[in-house]
N, C-alpha and C. Protein backbone atom coordinates (compact mmCIF):
# COMPACT_ATOMS: atom_id res chain seq x y z
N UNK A 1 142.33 -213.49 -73.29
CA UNK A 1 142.81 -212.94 -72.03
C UNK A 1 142.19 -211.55 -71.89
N UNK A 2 141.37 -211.57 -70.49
CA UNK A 2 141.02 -210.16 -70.44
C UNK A 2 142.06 -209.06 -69.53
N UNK A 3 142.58 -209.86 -68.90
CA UNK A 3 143.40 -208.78 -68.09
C UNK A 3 144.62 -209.38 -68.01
N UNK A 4 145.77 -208.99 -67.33
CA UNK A 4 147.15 -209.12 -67.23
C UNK A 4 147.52 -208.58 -65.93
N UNK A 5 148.17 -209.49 -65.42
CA UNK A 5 148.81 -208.57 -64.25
C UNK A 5 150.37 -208.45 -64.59
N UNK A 6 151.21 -206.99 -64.42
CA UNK A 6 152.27 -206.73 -64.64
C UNK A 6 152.50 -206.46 -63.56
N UNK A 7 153.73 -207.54 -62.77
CA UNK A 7 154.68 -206.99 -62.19
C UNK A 7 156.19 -206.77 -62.57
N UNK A 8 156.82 -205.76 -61.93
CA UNK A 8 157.79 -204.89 -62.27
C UNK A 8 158.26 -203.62 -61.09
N UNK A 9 159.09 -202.80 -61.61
CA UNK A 9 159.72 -202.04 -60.30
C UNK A 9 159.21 -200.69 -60.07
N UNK A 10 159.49 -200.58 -58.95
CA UNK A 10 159.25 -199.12 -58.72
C UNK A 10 160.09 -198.61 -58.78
N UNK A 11 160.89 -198.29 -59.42
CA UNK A 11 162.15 -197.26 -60.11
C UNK A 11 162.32 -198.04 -61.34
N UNK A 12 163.11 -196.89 -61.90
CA UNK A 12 163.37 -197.43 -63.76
C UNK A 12 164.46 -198.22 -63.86
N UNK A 13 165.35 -198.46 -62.83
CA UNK A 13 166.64 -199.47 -64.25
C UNK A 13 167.19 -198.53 -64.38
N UNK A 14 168.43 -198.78 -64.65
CA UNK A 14 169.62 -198.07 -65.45
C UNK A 14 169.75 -198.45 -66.52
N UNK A 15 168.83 -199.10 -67.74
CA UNK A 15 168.79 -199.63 -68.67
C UNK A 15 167.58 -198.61 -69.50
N UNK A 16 167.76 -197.41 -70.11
CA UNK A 16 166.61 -196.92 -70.94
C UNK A 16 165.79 -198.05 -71.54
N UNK A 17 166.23 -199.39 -71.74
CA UNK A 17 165.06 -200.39 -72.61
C UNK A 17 163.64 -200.68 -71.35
N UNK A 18 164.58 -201.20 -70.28
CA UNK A 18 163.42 -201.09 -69.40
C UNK A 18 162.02 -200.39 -69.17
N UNK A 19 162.13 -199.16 -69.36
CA UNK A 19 161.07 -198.28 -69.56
C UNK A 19 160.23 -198.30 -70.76
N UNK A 20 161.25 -198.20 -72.01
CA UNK A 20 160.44 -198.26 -73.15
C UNK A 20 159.90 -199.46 -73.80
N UNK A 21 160.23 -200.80 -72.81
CA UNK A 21 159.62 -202.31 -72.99
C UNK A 21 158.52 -201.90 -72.14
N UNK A 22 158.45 -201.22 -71.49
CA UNK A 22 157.22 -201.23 -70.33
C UNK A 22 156.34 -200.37 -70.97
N UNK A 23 156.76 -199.35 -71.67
CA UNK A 23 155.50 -198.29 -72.46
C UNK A 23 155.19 -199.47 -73.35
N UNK A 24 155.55 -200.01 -74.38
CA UNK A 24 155.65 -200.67 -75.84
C UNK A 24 154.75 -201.55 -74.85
N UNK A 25 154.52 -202.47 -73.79
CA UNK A 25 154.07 -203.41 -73.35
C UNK A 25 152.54 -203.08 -73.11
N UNK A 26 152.46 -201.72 -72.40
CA UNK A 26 151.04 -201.22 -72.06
C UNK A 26 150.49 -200.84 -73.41
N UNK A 27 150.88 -200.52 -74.03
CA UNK A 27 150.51 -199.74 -74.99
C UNK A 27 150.16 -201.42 -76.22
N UNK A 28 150.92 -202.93 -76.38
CA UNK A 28 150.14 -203.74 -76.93
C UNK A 28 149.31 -204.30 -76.24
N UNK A 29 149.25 -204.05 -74.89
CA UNK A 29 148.14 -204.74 -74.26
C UNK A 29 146.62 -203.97 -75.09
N UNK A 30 146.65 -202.54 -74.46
CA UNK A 30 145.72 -201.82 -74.79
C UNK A 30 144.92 -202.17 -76.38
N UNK A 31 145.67 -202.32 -77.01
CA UNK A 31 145.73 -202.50 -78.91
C UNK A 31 144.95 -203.90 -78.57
N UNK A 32 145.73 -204.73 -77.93
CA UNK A 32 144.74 -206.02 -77.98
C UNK A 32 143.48 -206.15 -77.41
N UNK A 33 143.41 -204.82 -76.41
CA UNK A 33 142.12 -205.09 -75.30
C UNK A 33 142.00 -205.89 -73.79
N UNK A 34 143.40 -205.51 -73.78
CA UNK A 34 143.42 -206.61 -72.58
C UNK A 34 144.01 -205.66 -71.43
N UNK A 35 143.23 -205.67 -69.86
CA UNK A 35 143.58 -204.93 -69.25
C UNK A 35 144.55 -204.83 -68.16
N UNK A 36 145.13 -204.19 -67.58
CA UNK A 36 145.84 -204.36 -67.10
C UNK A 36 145.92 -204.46 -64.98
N UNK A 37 146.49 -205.34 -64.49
CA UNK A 37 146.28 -205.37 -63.38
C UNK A 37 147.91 -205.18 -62.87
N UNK A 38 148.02 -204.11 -61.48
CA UNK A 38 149.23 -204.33 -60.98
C UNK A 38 148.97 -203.36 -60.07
N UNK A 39 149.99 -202.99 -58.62
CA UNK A 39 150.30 -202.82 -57.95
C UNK A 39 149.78 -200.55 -57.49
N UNK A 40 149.58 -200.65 -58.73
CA UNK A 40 148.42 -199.80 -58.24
C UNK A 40 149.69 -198.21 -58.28
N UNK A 41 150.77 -198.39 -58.08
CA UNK A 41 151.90 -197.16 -57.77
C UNK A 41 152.12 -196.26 -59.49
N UNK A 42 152.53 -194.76 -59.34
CA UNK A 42 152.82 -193.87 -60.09
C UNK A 42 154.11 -194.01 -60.38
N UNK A 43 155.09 -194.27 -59.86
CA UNK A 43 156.66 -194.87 -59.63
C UNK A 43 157.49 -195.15 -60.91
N UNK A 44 158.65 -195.51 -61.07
CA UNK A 44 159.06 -196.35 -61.90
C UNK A 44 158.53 -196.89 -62.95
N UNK A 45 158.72 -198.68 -63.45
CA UNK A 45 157.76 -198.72 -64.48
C UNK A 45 156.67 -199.39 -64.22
N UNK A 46 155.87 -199.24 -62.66
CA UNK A 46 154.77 -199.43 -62.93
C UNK A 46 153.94 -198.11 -63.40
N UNK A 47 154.48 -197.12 -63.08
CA UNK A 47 154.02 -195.92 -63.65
C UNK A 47 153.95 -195.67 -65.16
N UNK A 48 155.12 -196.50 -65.67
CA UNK A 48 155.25 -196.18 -67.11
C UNK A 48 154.04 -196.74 -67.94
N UNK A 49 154.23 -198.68 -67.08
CA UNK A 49 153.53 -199.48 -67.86
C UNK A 49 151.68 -198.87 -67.75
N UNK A 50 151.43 -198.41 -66.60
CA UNK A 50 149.83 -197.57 -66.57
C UNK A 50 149.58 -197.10 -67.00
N UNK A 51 150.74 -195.57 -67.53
CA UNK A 51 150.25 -194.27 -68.21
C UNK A 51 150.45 -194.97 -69.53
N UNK A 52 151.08 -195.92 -70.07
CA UNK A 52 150.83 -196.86 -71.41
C UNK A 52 149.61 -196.97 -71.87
N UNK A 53 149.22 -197.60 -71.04
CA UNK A 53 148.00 -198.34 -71.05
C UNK A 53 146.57 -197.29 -71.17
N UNK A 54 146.50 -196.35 -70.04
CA UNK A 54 145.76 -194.96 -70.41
C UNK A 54 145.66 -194.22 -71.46
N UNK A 55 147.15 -193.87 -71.81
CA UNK A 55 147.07 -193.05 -73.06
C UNK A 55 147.14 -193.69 -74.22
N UNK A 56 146.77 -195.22 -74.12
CA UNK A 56 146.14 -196.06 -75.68
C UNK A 56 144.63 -196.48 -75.33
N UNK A 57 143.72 -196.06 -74.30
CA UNK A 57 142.63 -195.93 -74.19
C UNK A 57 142.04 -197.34 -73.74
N UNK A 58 143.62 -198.25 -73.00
CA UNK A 58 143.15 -199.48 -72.09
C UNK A 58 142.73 -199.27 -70.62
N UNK A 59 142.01 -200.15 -69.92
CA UNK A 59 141.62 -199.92 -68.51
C UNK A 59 142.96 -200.47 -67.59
N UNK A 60 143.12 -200.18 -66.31
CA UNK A 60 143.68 -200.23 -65.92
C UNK A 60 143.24 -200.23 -64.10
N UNK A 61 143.82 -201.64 -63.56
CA UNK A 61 143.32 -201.74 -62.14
C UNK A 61 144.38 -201.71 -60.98
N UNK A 62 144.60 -200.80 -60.85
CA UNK A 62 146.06 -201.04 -59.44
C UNK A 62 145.11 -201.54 -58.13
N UNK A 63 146.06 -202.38 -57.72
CA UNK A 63 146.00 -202.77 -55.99
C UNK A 63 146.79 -202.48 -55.20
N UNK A 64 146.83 -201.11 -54.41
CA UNK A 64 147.54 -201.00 -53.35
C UNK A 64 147.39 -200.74 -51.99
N UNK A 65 148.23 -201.54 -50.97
CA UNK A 65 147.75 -201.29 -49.39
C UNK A 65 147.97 -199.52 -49.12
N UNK A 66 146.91 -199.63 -48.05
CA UNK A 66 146.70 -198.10 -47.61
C UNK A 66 148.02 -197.38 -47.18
N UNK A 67 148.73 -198.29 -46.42
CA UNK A 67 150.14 -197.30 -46.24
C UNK A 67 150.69 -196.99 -47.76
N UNK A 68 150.93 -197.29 -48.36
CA UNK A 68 151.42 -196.75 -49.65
C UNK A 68 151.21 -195.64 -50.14
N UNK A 69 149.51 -195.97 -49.99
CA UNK A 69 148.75 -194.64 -50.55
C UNK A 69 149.17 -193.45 -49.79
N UNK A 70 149.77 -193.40 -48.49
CA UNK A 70 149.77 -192.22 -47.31
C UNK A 70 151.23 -191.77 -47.75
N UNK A 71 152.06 -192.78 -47.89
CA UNK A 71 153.25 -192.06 -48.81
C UNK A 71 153.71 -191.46 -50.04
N UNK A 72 151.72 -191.84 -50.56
CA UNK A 72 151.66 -190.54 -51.94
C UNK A 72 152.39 -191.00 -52.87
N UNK A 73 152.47 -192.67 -53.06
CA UNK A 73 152.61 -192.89 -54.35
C UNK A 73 151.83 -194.21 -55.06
N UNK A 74 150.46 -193.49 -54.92
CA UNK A 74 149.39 -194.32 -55.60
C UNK A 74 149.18 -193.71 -57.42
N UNK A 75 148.77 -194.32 -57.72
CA UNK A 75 148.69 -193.05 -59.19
C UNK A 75 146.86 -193.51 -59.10
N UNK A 76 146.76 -191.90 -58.70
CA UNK A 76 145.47 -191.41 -59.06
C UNK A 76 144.82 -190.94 -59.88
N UNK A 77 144.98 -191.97 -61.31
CA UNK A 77 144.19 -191.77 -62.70
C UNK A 77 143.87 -192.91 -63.29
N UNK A 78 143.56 -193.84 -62.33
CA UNK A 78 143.53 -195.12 -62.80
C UNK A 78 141.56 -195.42 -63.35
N UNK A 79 141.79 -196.42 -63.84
CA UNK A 79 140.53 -196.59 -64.13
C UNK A 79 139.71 -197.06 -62.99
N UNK A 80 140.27 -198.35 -61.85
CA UNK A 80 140.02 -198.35 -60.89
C UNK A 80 141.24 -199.00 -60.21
N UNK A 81 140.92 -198.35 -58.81
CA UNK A 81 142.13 -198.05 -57.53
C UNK A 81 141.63 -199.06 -56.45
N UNK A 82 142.23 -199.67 -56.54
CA UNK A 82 141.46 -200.99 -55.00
C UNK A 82 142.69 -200.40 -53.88
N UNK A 83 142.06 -200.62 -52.60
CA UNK A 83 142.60 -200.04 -51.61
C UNK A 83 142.74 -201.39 -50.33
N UNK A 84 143.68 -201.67 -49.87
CA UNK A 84 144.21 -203.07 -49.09
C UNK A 84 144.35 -202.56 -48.07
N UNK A 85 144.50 -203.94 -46.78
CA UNK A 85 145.74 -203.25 -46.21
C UNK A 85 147.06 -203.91 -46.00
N UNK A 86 147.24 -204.84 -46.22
CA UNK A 86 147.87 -205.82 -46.32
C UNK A 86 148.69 -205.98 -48.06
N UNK A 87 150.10 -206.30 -47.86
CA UNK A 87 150.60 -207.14 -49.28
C UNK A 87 150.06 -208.57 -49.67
N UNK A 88 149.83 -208.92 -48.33
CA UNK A 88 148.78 -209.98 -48.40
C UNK A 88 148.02 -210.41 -49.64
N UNK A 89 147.00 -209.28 -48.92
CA UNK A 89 145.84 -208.52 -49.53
C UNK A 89 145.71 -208.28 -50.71
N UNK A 90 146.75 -207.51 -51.09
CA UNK A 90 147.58 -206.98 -52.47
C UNK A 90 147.26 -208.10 -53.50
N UNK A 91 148.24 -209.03 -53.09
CA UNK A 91 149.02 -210.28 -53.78
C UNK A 91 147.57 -210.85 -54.43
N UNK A 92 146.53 -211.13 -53.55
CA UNK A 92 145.32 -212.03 -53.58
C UNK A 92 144.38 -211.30 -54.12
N UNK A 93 144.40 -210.11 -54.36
CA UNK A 93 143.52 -209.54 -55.26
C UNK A 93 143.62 -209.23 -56.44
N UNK A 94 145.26 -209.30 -56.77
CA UNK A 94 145.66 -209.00 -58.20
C UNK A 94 145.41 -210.61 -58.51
N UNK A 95 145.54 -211.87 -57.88
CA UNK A 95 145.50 -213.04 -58.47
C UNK A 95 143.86 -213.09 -58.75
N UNK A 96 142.95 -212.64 -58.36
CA UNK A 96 141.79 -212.70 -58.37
C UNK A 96 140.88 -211.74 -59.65
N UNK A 97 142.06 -210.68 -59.84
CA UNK A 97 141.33 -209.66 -60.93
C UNK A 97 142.25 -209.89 -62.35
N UNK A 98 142.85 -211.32 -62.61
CA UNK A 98 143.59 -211.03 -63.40
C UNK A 98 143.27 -212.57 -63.96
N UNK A 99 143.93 -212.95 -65.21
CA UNK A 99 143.87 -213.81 -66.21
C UNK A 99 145.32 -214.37 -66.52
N UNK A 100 146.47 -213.97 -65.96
CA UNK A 100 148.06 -214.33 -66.19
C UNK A 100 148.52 -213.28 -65.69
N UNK A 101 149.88 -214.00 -65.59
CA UNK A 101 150.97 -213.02 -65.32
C UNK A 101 151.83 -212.87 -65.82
N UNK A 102 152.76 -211.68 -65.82
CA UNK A 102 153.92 -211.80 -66.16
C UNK A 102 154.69 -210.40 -65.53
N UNK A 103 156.37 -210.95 -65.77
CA UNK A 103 157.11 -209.83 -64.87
C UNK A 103 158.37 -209.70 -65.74
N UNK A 104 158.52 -208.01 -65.81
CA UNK A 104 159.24 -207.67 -66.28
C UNK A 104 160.23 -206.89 -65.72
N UNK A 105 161.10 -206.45 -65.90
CA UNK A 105 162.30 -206.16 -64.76
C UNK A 105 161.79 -205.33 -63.70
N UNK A 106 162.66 -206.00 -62.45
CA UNK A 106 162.16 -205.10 -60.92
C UNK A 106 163.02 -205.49 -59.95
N UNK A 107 162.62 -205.21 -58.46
CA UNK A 107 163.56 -205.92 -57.76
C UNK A 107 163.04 -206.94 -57.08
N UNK A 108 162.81 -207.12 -55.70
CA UNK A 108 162.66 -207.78 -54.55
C UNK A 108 160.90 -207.95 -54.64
N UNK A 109 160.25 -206.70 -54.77
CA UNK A 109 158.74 -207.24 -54.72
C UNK A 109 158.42 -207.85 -56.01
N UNK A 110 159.47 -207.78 -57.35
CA UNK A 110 158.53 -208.06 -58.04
C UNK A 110 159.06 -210.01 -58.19
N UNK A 111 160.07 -209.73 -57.52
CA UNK A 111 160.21 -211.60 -57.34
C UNK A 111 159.42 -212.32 -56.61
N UNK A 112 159.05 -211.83 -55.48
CA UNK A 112 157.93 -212.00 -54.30
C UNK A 112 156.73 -212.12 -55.24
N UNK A 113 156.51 -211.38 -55.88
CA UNK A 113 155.30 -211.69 -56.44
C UNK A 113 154.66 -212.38 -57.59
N UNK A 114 155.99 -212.79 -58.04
CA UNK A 114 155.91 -214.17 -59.45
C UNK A 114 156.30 -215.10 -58.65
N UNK A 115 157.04 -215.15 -57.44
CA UNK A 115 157.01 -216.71 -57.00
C UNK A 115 155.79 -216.93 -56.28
N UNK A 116 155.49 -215.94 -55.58
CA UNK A 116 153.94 -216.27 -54.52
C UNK A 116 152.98 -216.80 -55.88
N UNK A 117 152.98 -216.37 -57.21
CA UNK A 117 151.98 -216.36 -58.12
C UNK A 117 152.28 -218.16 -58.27
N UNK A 118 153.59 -218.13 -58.61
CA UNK A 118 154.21 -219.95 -59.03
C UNK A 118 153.52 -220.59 -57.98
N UNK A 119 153.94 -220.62 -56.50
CA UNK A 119 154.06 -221.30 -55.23
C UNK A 119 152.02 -221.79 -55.11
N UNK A 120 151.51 -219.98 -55.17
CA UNK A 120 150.05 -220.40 -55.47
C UNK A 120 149.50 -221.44 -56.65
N UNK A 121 150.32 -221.43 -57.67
CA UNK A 121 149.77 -222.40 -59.05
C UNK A 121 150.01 -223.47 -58.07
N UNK A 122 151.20 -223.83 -58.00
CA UNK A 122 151.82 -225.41 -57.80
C UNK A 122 150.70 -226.05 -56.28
N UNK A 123 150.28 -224.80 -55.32
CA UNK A 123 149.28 -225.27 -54.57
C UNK A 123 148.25 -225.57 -54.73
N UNK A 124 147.51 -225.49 -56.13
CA UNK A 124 146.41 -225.37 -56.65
C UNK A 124 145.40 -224.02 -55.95
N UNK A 125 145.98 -223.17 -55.81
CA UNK A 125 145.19 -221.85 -55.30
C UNK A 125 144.57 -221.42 -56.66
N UNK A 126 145.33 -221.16 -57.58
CA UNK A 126 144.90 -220.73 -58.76
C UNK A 126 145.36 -221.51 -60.12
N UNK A 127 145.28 -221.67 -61.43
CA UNK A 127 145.81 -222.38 -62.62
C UNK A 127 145.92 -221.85 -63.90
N UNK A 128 146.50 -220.14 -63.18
CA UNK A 128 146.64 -219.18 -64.52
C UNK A 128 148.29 -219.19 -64.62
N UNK A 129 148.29 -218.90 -65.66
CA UNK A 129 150.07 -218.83 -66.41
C UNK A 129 150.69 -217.96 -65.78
N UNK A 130 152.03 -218.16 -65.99
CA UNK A 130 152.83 -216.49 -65.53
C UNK A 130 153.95 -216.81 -66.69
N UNK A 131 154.55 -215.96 -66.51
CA UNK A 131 155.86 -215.80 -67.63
C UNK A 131 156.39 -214.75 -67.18
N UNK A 132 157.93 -214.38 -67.67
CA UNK A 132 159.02 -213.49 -67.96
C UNK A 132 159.38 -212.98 -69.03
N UNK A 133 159.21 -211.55 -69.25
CA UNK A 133 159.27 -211.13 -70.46
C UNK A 133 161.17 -210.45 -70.52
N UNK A 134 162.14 -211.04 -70.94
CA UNK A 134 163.31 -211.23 -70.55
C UNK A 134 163.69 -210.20 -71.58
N UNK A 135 163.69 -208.56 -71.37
CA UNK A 135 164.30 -207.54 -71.60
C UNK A 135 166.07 -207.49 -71.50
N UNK A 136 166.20 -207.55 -72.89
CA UNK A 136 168.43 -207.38 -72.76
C UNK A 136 168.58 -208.00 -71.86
N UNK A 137 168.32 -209.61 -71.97
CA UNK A 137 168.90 -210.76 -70.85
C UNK A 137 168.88 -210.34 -69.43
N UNK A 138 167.51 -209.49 -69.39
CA UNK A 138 167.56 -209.38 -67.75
C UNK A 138 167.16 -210.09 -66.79
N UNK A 139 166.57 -211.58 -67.04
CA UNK A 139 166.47 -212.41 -66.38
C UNK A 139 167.07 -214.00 -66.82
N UNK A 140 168.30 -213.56 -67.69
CA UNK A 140 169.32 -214.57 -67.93
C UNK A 140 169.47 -215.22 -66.22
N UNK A 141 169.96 -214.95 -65.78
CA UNK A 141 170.72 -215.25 -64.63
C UNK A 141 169.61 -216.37 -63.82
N UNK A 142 168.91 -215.84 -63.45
CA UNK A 142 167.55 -216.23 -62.40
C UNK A 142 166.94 -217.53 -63.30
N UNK A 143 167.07 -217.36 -65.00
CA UNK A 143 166.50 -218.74 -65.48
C UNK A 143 167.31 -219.95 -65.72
N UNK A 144 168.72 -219.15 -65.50
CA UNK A 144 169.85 -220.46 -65.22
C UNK A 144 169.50 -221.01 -63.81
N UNK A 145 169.51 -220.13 -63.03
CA UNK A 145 169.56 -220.66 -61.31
C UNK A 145 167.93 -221.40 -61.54
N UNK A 146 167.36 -221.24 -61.98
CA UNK A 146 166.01 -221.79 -61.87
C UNK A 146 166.13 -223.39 -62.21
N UNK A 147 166.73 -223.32 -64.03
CA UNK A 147 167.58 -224.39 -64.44
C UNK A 147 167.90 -225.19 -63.49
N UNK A 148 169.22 -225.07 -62.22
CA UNK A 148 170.03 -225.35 -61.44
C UNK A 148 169.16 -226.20 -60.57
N UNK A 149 167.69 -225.65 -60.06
CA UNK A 149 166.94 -225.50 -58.87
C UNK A 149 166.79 -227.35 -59.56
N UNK A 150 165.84 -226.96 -60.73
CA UNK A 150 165.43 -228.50 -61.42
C UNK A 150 166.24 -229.25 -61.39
N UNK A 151 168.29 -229.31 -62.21
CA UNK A 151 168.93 -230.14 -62.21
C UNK A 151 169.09 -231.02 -61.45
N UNK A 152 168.60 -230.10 -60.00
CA UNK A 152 169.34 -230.46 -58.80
C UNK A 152 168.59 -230.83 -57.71
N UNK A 153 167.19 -231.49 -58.80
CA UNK A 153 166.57 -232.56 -58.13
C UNK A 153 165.50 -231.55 -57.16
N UNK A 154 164.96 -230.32 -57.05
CA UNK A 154 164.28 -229.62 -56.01
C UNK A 154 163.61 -228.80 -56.60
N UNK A 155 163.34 -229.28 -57.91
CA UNK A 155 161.71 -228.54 -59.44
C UNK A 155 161.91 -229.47 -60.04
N UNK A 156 160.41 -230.27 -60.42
CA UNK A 156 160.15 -231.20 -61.05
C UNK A 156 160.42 -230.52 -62.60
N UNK A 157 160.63 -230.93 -63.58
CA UNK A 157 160.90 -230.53 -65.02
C UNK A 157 159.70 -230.18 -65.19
N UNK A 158 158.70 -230.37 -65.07
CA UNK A 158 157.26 -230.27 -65.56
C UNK A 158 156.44 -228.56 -64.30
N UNK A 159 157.28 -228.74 -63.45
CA UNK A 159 156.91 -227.44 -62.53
C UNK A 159 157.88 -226.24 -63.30
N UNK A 160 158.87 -226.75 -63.63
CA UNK A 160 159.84 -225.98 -63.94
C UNK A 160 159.67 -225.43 -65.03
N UNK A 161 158.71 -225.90 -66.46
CA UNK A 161 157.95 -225.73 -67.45
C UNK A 161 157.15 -225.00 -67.54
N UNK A 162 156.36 -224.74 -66.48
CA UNK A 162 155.18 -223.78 -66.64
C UNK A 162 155.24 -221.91 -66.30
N UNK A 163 156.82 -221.92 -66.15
CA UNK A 163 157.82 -220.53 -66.76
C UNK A 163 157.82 -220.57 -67.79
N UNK A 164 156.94 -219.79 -68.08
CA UNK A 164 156.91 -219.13 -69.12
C UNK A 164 158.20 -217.89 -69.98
N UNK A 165 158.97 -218.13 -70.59
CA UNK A 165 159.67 -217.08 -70.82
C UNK A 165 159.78 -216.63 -72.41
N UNK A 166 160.14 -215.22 -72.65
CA UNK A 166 159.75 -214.34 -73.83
C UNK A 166 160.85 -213.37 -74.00
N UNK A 167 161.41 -213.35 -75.08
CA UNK A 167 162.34 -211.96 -75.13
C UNK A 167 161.53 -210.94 -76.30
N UNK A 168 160.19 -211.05 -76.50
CA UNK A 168 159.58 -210.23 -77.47
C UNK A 168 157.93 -209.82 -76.68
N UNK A 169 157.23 -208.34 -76.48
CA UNK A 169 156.25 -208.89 -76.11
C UNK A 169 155.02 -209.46 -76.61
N UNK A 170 154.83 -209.65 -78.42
CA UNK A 170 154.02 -209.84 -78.68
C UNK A 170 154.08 -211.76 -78.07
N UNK A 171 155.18 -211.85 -78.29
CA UNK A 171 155.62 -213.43 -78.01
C UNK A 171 154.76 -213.82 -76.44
N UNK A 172 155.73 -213.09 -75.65
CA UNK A 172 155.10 -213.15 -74.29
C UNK A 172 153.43 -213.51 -74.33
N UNK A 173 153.06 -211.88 -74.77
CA UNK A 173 151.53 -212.54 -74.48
C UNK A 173 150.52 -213.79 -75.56
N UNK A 174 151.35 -213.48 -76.62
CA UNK A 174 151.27 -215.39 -77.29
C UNK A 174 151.03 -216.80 -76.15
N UNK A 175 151.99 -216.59 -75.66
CA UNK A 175 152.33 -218.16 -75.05
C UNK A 175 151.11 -217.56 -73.93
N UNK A 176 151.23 -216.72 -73.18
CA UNK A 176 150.49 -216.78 -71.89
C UNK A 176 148.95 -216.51 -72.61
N UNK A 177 148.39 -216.12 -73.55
CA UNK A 177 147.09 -216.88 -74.44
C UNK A 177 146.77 -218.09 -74.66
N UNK A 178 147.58 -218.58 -75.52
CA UNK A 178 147.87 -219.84 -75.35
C UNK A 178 147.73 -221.24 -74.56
N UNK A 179 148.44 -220.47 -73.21
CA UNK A 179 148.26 -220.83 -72.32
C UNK A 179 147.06 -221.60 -71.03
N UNK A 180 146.30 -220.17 -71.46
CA UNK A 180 145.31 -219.82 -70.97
C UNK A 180 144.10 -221.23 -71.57
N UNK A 181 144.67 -220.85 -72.99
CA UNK A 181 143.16 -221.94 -73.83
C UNK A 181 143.51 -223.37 -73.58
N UNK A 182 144.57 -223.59 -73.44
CA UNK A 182 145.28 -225.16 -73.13
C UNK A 182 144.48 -225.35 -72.40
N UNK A 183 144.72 -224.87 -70.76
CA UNK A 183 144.04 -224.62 -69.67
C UNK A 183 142.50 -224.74 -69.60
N UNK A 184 142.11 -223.69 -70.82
CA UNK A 184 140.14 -224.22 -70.62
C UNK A 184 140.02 -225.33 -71.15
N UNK A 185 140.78 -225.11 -72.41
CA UNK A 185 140.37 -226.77 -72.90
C UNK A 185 140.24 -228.21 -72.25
N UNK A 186 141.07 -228.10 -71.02
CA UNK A 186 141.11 -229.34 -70.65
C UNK A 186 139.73 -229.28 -69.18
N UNK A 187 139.06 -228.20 -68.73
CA UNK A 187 138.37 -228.41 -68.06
C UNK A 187 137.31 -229.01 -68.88
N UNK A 188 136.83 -229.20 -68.39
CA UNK A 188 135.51 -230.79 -67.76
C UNK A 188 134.18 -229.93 -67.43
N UNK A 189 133.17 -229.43 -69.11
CA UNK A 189 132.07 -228.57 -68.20
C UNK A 189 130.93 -229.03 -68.12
């Protein structure tokens, strides 16, 4: 895996682990060499998980639309800064500069943007992994209701499978490696 896209929040949580899963996260990406792709903001912990990643001497690619940038919270030390204008935009360029996903606690965009990532797999837009890296059961809840979604006849077990989930991150990026080689292996070259 060369890159990763992390989504996550723009504010920290009321949970100090949140933050320091998000440093500890940039910071094994970097160690492994693998770079990082996300949303491009100074903020919360996408801020954390970047300056991680920088100050262990990994690259690092944010994507963010231009209004964002005008509200001055782009982080301008990135290795490289792609400029949108659209979430659109956003969404389709991090799927394009990246190798997997995964999401670690956030709110509203960062659900938007692991399901658009799912919704795109299951359309065949793209056939990279995603996963949840499930910090102090913070996505207990959402993998029961997910559970629920399958029981209840409206996720095939086998769609419902390719959630990836992790309560460790070396684990996390295990499976979504993993993942990845399953995946080449079975292409046809």
């Amino acid at each position: 895996m060369k890159r990763l896209a992390v989504y996550c929040g723009s504010s920290m949580g009321i949970d100090p682990a949140f933050a320091g899963t998000a440093a500890a996260l940039g910071r094994e990406m970097a160690a492994r060499g693998i770079g990082l792709v996300y949303g491009g903001g100074r903020l919360g912990l996408m801020g954390v998980v970047a300056d991680a990643v920088l100050e262990a001497g990994g690259e690092v690619h944010g994507v963010i639309p231009q209004a964002l940038v005008n509200l001055e919270v782009a982080h301008r030390g990135l290795t490289e800064l792609h400029l949108v204008n659209t979430m659109h935009e956003r969404k389709a360029l991090m799927t394009e500069l990246t190798d997997a996903f995964v999401a670690i606690p956030g709110g509203i965009g960062t659900l938007d943007e692991l399901f658009e990532a799912w919704s795109w797999n299951a359309l065949g837009y793209h056939a990279k992994p995603f996963a949840l890296l499930n910090v102090h059961g913070f996505w207990d809840g959402m993998i029961a209701f997910l559970d629920h979604v399958r029981d209840s006849g409206f996720m095939s077990p086998a769609r419902r499978g390719q959630l990836l989930v992790a309560d460790e991150i070396g684990e996390v990026i295990d499976k979504l490696g993993a993942a990845i080689g399953a995946a080449e292996a079975k292409m046809v070259w």
